[in-house]
Protein backbone atom coordinates (compact mmCIF):
# COMPACT_ATOMS: atom_id res chain seq x y z
CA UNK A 1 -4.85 16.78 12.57
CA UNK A 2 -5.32 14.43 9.66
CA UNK A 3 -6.85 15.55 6.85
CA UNK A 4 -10.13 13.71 5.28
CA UNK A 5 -9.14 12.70 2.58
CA UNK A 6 -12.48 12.17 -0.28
CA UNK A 7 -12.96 11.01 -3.83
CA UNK A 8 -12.90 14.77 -4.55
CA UNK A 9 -9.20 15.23 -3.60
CA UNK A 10 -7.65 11.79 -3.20
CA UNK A 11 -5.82 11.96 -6.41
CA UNK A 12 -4.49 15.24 -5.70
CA UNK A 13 -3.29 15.21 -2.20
CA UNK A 14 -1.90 11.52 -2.14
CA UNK A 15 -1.62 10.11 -6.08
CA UNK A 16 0.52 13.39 -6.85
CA UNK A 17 2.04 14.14 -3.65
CA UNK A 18 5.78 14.82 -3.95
CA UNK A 19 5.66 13.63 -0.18
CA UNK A 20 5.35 10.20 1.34
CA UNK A 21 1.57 10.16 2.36
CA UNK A 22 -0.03 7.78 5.23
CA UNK A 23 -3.18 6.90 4.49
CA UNK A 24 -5.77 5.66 7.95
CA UNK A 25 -8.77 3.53 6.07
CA UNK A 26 -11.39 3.47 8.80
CA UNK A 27 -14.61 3.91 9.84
CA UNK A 28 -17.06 5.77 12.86
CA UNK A 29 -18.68 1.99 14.05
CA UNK A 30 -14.86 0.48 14.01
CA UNK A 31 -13.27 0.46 17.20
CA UNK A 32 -9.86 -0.70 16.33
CA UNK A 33 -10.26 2.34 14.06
CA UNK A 34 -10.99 4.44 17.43
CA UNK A 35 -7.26 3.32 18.39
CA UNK A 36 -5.66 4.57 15.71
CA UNK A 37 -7.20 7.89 14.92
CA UNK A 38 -5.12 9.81 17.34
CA UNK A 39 -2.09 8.09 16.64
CA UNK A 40 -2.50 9.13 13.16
CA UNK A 41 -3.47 12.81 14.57
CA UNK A 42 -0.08 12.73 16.22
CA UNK A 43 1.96 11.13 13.31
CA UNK A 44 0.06 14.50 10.74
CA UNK A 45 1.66 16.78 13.83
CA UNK A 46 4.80 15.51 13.90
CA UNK A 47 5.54 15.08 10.11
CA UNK A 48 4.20 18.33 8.85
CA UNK A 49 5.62 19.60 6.38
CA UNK A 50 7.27 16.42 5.91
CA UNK A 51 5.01 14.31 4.95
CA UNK A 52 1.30 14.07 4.12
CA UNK A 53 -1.19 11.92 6.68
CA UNK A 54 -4.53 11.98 5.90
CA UNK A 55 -7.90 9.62 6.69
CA UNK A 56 -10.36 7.74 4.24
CA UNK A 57 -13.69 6.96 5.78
CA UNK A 58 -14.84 3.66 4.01
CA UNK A 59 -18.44 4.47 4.71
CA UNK A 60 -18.52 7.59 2.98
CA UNK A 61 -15.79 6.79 0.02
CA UNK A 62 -15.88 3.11 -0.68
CA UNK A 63 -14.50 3.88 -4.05
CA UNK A 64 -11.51 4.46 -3.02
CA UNK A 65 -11.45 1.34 -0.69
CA UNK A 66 -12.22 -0.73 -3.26
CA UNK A 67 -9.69 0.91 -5.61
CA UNK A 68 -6.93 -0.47 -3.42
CA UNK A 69 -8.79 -3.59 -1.97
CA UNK A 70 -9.35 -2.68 1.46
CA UNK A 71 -10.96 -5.49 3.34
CA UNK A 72 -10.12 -4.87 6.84
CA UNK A 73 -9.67 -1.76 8.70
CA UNK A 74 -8.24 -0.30 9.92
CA UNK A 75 -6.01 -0.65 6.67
CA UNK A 76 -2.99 1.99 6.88
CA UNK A 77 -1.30 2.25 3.51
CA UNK A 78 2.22 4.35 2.87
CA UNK A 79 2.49 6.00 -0.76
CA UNK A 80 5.54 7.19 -2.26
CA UNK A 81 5.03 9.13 -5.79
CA UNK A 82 1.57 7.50 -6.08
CA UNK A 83 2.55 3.70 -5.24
CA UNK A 84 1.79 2.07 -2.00
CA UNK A 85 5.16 1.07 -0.58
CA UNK A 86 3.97 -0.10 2.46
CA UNK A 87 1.11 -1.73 4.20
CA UNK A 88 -0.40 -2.01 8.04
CA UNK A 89 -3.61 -3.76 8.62
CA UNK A 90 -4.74 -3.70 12.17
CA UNK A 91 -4.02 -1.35 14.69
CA UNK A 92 -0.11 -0.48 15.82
CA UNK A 93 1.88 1.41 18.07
CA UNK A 94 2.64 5.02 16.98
CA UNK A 95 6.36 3.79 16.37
CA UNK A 96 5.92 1.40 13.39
CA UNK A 97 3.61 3.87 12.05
CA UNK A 98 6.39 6.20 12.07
CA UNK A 99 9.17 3.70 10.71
CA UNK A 100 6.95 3.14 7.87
CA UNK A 101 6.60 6.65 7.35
CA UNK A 102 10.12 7.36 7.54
CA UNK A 103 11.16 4.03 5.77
CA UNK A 104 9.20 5.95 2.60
CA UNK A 105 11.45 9.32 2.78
């Protein structure tokens, strides 16, 4: 499962991460968003311990949307020692979520 990532933690778990970290920008009343959730349930699964994949509910935490400029969601974003190295908006297959996950280790 993905963790929820908040303004509380957000700094900790992905701006200091010594792991690549996925972030899933989304939200409950998006359906594309709907898509994606599991796939990014599956990707925290199979890259734990690896890798860090966590969710940011615009609704709740539009700070942090607007600190990286999210306009559409769902907006994946790939971080590597606190700079996004790589970007998805829209929903995609589980396997380009993964090469950009692995494309970051």
């Amino acid at each position: 499962m993905a963790l929820e990532l908040t303004s509380e933690n957000f700094e900790e778990l992905v701006m200091k991460s010594d792991k690549p970290v996925l972030v899933d920008f989304w939200a409950e009343w998006c359906g594309p968003c709907r898509v994606v959730g599991p796939i990014v349930d599956e990707l925290a699964n199979d890259y734990e311990g690896k890798a860090v994949v966590g969710k940011v509910n615009v609704d709740e935490h539009g700070d942090i949307a607007g600190k990286f400029m999210i306009r559409n969601i769902p907006t994946l974003l790939v971080f590597k020692n606190g700079e996004v190295v790589d970007k998805q908006v829209g929903a995609a297959p589980k396997n380009v979520l993964a090469g950009k996950l692995d494309a970051a280790m």
